[in-house]
C-alpha atoms as a PDB file:
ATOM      1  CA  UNK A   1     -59.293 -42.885 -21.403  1.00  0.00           C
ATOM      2  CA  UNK A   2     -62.583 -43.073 -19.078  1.00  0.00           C
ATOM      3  CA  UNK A   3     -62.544 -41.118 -16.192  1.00  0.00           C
ATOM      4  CA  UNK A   4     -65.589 -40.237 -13.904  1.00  0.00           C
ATOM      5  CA  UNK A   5     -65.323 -36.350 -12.355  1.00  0.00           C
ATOM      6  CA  UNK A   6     -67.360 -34.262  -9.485  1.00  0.00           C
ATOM      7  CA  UNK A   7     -67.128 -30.947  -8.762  1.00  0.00           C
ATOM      8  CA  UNK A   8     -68.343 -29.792  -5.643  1.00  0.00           C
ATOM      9  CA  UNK A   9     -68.589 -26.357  -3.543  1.00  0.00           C
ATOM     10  CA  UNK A  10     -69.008 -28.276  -0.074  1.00  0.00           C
ATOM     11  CA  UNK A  11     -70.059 -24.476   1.877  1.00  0.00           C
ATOM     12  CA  UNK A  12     -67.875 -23.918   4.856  1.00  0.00           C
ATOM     13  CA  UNK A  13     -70.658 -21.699   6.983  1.00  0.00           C
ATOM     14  CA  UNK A  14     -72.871 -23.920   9.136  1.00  0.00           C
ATOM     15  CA  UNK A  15     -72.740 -27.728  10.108  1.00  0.00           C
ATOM     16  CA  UNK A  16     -69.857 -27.965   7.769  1.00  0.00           C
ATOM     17  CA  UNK A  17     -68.412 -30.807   9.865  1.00  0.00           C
ATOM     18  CA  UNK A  18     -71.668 -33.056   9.529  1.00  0.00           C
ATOM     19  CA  UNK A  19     -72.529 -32.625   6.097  1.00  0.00           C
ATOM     20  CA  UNK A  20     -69.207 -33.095   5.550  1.00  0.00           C
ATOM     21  CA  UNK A  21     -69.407 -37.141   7.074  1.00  0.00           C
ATOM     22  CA  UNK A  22     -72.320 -37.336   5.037  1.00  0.00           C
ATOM     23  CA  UNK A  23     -70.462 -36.117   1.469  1.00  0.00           C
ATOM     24  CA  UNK A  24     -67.667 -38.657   2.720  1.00  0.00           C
ATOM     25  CA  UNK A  25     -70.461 -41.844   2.769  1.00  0.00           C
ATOM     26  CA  UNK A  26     -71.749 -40.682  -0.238  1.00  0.00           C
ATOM     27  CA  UNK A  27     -68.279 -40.355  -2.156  1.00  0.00           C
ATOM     28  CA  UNK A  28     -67.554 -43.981  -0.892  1.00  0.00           C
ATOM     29  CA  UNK A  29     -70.741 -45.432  -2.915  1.00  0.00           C
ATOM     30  CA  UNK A  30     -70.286 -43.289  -5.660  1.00  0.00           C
ATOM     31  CA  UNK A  31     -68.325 -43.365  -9.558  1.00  0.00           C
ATOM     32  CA  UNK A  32     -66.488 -40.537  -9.130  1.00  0.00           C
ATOM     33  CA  UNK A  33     -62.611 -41.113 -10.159  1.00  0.00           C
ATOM     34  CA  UNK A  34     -62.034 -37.822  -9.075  1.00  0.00           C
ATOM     35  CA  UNK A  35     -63.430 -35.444  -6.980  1.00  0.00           C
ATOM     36  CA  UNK A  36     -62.300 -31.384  -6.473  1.00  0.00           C
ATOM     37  CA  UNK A  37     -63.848 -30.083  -4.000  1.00  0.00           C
ATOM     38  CA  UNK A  38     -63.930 -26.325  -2.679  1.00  0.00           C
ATOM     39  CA  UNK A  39     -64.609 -24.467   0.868  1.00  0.00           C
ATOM     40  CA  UNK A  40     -62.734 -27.492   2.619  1.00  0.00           C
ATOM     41  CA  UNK A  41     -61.685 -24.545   4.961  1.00  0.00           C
ATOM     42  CA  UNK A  42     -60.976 -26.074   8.236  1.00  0.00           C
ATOM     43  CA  UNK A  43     -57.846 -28.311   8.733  1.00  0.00           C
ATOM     44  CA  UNK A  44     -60.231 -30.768  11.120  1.00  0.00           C
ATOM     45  CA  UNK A  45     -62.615 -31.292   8.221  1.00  0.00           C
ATOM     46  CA  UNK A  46     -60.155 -32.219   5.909  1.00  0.00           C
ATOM     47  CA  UNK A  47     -58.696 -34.712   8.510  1.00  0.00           C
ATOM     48  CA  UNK A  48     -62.494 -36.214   8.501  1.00  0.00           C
ATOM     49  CA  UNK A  49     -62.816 -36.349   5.412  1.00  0.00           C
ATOM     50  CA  UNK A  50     -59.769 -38.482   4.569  1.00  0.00           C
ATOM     51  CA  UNK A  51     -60.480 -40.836   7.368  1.00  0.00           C
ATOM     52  CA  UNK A  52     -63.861 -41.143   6.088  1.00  0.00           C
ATOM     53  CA  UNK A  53     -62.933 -41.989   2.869  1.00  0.00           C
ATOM     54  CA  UNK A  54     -60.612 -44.776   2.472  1.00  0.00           C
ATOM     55  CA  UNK A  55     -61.446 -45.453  -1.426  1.00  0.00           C
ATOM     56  CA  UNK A  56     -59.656 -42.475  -2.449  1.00  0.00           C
ATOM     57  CA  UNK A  57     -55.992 -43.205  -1.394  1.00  0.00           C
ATOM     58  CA  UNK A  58     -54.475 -40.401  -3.021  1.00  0.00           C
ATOM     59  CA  UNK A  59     -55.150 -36.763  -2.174  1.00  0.00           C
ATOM     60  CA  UNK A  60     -53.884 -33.349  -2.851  1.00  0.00           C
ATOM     61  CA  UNK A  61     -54.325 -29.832  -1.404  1.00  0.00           C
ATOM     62  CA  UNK A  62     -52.178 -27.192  -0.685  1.00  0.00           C
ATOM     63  CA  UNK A  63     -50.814 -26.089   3.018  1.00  0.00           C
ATOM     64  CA  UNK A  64     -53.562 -27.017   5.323  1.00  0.00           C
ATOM     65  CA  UNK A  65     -52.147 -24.198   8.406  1.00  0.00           C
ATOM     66  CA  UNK A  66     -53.889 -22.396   9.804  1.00  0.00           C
ATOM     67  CA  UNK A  67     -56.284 -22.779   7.254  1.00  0.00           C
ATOM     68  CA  UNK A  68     -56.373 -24.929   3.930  1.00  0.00           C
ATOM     69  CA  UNK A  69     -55.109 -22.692   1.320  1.00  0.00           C
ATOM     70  CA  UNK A  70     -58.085 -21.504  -1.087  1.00  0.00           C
ATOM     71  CA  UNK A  71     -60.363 -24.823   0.308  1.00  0.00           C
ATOM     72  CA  UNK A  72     -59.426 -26.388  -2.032  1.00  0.00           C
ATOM     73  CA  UNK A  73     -59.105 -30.621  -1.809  1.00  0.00           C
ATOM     74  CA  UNK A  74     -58.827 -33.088  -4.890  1.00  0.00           C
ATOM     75  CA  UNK A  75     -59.436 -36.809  -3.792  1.00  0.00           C
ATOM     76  CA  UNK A  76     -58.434 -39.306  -6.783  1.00  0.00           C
ATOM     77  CA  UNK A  77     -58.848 -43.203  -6.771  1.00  0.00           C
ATOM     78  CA  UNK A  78     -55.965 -42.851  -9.355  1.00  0.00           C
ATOM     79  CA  UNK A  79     -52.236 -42.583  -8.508  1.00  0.00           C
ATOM     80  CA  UNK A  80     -51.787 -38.688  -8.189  1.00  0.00           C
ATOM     81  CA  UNK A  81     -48.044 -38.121  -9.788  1.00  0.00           C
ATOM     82  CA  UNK A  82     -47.983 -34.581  -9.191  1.00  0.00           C
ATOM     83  CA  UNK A  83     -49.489 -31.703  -7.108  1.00  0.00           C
ATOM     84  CA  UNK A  84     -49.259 -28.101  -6.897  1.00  0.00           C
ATOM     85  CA  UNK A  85     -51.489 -25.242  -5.640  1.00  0.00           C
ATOM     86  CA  UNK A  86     -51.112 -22.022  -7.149  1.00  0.00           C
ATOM     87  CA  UNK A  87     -52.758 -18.569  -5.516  1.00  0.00           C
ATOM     88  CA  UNK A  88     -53.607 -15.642  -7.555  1.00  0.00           C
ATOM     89  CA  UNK A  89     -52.419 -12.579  -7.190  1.00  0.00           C
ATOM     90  CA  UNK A  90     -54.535 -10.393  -4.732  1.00  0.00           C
ATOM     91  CA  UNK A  91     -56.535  -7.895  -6.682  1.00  0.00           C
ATOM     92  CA  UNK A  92     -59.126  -5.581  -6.093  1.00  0.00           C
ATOM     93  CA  UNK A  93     -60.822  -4.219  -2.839  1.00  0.00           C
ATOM     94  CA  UNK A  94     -60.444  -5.791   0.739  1.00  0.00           C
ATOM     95  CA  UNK A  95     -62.254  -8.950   1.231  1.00  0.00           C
ATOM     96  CA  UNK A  96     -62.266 -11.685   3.747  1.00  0.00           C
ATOM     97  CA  UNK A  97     -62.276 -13.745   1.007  1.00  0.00           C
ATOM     98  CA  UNK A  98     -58.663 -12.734   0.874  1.00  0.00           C
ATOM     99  CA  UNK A  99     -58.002 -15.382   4.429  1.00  0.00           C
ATOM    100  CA  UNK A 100     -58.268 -18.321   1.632  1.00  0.00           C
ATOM    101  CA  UNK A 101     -55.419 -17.014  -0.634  1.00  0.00           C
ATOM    102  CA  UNK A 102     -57.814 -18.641  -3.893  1.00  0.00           C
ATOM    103  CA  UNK A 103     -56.010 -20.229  -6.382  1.00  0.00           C
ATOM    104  CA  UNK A 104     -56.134 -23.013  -8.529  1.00  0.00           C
ATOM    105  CA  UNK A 105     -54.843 -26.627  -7.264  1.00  0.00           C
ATOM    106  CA  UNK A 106     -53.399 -28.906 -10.110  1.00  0.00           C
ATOM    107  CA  UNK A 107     -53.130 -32.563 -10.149  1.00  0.00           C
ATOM    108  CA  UNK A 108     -51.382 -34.740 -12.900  1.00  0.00           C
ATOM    109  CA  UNK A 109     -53.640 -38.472 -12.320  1.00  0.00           C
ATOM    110  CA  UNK A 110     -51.944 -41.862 -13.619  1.00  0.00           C
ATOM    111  CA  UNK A 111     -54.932 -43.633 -15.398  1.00  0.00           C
ATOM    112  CA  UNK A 112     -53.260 -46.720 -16.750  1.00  0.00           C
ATOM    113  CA  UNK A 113     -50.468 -45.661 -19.079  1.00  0.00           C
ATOM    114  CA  UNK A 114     -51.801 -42.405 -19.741  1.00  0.00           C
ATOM    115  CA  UNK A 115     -51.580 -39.038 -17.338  1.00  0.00           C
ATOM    116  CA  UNK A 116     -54.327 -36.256 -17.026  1.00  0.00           C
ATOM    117  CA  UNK A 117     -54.304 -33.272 -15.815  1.00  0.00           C
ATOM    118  CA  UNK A 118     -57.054 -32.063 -13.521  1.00  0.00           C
ATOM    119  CA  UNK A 119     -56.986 -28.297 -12.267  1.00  0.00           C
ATOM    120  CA  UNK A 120     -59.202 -27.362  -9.536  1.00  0.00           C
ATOM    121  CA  UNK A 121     -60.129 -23.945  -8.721  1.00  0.00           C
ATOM    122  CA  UNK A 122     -62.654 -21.650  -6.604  1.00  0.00           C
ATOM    123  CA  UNK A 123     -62.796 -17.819  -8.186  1.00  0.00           C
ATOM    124  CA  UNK A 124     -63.748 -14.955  -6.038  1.00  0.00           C
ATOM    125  CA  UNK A 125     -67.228 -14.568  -4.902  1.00  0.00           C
ATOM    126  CA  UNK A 126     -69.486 -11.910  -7.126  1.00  0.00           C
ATOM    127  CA  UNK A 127     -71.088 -10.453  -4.119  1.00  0.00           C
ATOM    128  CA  UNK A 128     -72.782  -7.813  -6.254  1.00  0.00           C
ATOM    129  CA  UNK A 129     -74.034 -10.953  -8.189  1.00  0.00           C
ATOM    130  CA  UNK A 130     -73.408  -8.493 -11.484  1.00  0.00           C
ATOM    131  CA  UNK A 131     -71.232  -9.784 -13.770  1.00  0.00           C
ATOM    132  CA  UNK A 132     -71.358  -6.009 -15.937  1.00  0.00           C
ATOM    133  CA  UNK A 133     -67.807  -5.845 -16.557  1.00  0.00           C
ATOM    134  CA  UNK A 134     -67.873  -2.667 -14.966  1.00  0.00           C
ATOM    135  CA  UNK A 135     -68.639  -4.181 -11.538  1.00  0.00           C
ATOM    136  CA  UNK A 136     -65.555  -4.325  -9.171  1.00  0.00           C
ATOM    137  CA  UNK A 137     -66.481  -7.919  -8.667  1.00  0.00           C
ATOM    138  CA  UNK A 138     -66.548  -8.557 -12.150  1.00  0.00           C
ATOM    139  CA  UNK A 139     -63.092  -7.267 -12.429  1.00  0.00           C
ATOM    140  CA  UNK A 140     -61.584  -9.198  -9.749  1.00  0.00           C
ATOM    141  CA  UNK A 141     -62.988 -12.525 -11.591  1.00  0.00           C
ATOM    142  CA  UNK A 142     -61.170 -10.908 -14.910  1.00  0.00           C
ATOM    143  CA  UNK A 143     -58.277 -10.974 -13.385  1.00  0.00           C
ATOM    144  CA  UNK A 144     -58.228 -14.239 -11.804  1.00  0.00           C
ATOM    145  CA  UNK A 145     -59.310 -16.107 -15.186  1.00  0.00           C
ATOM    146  CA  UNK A 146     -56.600 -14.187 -16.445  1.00  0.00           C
ATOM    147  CA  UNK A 147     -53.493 -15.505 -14.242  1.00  0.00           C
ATOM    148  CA  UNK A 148     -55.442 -19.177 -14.162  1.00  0.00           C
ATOM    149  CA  UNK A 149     -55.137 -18.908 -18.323  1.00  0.00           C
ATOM    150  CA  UNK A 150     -51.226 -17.570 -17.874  1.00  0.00           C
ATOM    151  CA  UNK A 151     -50.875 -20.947 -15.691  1.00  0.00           C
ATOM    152  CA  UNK A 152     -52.500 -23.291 -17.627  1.00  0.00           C
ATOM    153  CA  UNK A 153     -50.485 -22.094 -20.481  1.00  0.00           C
ATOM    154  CA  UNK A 154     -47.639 -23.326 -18.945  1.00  0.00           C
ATOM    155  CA  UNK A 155     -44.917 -25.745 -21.633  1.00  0.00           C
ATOM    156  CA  UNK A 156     -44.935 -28.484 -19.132  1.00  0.00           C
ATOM    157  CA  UNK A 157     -48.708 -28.884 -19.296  1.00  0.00           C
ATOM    158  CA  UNK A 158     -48.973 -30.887 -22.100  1.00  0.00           C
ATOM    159  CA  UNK A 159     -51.119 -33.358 -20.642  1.00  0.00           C
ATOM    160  CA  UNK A 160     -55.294 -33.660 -21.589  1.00  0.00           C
ATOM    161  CA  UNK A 161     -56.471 -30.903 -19.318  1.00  0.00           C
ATOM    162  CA  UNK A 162     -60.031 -30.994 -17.105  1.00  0.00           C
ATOM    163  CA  UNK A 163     -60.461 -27.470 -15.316  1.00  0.00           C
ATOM    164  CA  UNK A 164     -63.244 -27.516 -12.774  1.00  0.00           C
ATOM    165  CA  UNK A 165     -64.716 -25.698  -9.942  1.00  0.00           C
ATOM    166  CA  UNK A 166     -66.354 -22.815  -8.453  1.00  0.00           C
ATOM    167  CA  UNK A 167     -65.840 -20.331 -11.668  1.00  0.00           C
ATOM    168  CA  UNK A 168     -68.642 -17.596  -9.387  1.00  0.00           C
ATOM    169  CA  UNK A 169     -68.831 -16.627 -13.330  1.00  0.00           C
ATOM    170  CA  UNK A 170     -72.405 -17.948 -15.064  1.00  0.00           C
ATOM    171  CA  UNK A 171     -71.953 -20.413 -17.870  1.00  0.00           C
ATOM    172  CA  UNK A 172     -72.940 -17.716 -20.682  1.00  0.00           C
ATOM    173  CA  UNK A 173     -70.622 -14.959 -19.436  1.00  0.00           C
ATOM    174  CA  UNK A 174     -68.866 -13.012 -21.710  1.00  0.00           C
ATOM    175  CA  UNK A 175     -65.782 -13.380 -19.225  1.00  0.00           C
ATOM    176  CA  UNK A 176     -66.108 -17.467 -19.627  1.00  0.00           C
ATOM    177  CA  UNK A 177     -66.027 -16.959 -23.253  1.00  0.00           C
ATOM    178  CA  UNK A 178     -63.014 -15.275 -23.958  1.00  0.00           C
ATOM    179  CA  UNK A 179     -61.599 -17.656 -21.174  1.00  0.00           C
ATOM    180  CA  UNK A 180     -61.856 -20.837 -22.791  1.00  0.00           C
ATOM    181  CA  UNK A 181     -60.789 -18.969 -26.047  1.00  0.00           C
ATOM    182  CA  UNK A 182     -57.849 -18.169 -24.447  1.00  0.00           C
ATOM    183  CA  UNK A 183     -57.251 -21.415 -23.681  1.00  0.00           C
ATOM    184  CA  UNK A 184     -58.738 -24.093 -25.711  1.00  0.00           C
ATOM    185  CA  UNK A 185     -60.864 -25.478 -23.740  1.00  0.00           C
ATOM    186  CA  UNK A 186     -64.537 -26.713 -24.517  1.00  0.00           C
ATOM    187  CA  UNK A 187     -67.371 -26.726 -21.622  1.00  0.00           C
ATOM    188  CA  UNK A 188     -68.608 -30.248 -21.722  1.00  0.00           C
ATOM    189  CA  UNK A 189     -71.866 -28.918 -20.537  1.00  0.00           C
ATOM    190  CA  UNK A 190     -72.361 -27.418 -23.462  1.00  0.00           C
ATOM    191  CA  UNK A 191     -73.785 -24.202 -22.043  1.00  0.00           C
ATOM    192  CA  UNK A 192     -76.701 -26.255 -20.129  1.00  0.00           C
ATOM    193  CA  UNK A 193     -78.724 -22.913 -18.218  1.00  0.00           C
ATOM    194  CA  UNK A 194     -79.542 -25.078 -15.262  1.00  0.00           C
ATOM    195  CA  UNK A 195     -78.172 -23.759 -12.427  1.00  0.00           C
ATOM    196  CA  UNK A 196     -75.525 -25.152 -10.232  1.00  0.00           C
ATOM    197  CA  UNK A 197     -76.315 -22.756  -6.948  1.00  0.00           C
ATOM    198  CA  UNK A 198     -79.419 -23.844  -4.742  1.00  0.00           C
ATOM    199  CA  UNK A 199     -82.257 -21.411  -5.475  1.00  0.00           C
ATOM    200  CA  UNK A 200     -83.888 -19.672  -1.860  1.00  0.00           C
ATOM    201  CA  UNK A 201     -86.556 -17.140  -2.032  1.00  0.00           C
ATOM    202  CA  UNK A 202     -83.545 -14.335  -1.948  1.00  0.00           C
ATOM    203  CA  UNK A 203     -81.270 -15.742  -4.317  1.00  0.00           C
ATOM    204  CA  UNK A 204     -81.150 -17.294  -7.846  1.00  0.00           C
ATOM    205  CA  UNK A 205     -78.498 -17.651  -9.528  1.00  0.00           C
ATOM    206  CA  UNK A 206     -77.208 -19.101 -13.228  1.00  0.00           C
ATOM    207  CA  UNK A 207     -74.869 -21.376 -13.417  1.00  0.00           C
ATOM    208  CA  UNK A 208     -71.641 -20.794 -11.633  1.00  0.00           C
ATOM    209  CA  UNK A 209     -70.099 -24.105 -11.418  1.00  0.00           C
ATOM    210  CA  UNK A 210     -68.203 -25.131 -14.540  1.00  0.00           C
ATOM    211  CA  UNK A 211     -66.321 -27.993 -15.864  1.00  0.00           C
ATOM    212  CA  UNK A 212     -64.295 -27.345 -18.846  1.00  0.00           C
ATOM    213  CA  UNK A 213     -61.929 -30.182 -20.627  1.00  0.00           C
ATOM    214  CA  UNK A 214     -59.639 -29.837 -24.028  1.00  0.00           C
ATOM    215  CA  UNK A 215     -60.625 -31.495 -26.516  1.00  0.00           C
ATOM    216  CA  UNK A 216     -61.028 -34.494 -28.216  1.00  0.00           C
ATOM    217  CA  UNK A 217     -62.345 -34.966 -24.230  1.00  0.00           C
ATOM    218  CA  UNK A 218     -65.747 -35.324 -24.147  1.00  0.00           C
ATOM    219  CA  UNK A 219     -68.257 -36.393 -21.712  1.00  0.00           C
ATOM    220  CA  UNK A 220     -71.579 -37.151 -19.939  1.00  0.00           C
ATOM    221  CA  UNK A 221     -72.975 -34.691 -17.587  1.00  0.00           C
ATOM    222  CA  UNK A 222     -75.228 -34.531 -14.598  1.00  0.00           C
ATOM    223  CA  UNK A 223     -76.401 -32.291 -11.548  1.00  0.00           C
ATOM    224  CA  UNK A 224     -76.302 -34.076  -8.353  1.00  0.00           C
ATOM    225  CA  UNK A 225     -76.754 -33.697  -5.143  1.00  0.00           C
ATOM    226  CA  UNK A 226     -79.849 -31.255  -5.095  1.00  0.00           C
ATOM    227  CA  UNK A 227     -81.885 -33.564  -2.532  1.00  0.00           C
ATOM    228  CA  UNK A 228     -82.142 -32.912   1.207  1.00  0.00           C
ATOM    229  CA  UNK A 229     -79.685 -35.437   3.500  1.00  0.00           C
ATOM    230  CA  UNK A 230     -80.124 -36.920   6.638  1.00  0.00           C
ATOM    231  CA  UNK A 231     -77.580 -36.286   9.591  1.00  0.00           C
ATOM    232  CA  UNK A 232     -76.818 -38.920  11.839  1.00  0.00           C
ATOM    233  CA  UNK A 233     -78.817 -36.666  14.384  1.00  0.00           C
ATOM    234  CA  UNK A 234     -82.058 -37.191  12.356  1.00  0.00           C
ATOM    235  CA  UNK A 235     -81.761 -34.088  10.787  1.00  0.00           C
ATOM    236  CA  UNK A 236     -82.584 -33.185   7.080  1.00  0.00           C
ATOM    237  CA  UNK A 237     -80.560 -30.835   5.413  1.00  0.00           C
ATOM    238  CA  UNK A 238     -79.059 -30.164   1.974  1.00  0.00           C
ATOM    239  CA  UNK A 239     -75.265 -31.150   1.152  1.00  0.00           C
ATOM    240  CA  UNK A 240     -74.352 -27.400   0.367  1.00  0.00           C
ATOM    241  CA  UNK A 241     -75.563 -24.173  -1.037  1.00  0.00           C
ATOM    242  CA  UNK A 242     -74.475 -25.474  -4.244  1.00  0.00           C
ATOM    243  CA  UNK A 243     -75.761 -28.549  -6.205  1.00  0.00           C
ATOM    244  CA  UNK A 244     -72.739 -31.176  -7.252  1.00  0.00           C
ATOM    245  CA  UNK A 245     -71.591 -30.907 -11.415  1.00  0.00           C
ATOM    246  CA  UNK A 246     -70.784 -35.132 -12.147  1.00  0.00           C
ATOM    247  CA  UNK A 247     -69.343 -35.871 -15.425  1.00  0.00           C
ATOM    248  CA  UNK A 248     -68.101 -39.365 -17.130  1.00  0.00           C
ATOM    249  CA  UNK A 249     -65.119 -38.485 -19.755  1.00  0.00           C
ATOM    250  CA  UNK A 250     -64.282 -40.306 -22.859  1.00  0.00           C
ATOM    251  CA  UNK A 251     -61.090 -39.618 -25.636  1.00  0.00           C
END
């Protein structure tokens, strides 16, 4: 099985709309089999990207009114045979976050005569950006990688399994650990410390993107997407607040 993979926070603050065109021409030139994306918030973006992207005939995402549950979208240029978006449970202190309902989004893809399973999924932001288990943040993101391990355990889910997304929980966390021991599954980028979240003067972060696969899947990794764009308008801008994870799987 060869399947290429993006992951990709797409930041739903700003010229979302724009940069959103632009992610849609650059999906049509690119590899990617399959793409998850996350922060697709707004029911009109998700209707331009589709349009805009005519290579990837099959798409999932959960109920898109008034807003698309937990942003999340999966495009696939591979027959998707199943889809179903799961939210977690609501933990923790109020947070707007809690508009999104975040869950995870799972797709079983045809490839030939074989299926895979892709699962998609956007945690809840650290806004302390302390990952101290004793942080109420922390917590939250405990509990969420808890219920996304009860799901994934699941005795239908016996297909190869590629998790991906916007974990908000850096690559060497202790939480991420007993994660994919909980679960079996290997990160592919074999704990690479680059990070996956645009540095600014304020703010620098590890790596808080993940992609995470059962073995015997293995694969070739890259971070993408960390030049400016260009708008139609002329203007030069980065895709996101997050850098792309790409990945090319083999088994």
């Amino acid at each position: 099985m060869n399947l290429g993979l993006l992951t990709f926070n797409t930041l739903f603050r700003g010229d979302s709309r724009a940069r959103i065109r632009a992610l849609a021409a650059i999906l049509e030139d690119s590899p990617y089999d399959v793409v998850c994306l996350q922060e697709v918030v707004s029911p009109l973006n998700l209707a331009v990207l589709r349009r805009a992207t005519p290579s990837y005939p099959y798409v999932a995402h959960g109920p898109s009114v008034p807003l698309v549950r937990g942003g999340l979208v999966t495009l696939s240029r591979r027959p998707i045979v199943r889809r179903h978006f799961h939210p977690y449970r609501f933990t923790g202190r109020p947070r707007l976050e809690g508009l999104l309902r975040k869950g995870v989004l799972l797709t079983r893809v045809r490839s030939g005569n074989e299926h895979i399973t892709v699962a998609n999924t956007h945690l809840t932001a650290n806004m302390d950006n302390d990952w101290d288990l004793a942080n109420p943040y922390t917590r939250i993101e405990a509990n969420e990688l808890a219920q996304l391990a009860e799901f994934l355990a699941h005795p239908r889910l016996t297909d190869p399994l590629i998790v991906a997304g916007d974990f908000n929980v850096p690559r060497r966390s202790p939480l991420l650990r007993d994660f994919r021991a909980a679960t079996g599954l290997a990160d592919v980028l074999n704990g690479d410390p680059a990070t996956t979240f645009r540095p600014t003067p304020e703010l620098s972060l590890e790596p808080i993107d993940q992609i995470l696969a059962t073995p015997p899947l293995a694969a070739t990794t890259a971070v993408v997407f960390k030049d400016e764009i260009r708008l139609p308008d002329g203007r030069a801008c980065h895709l996101s607040d997050h850098y792309g994870l790409a990945a090319a799987f083999t088994a």
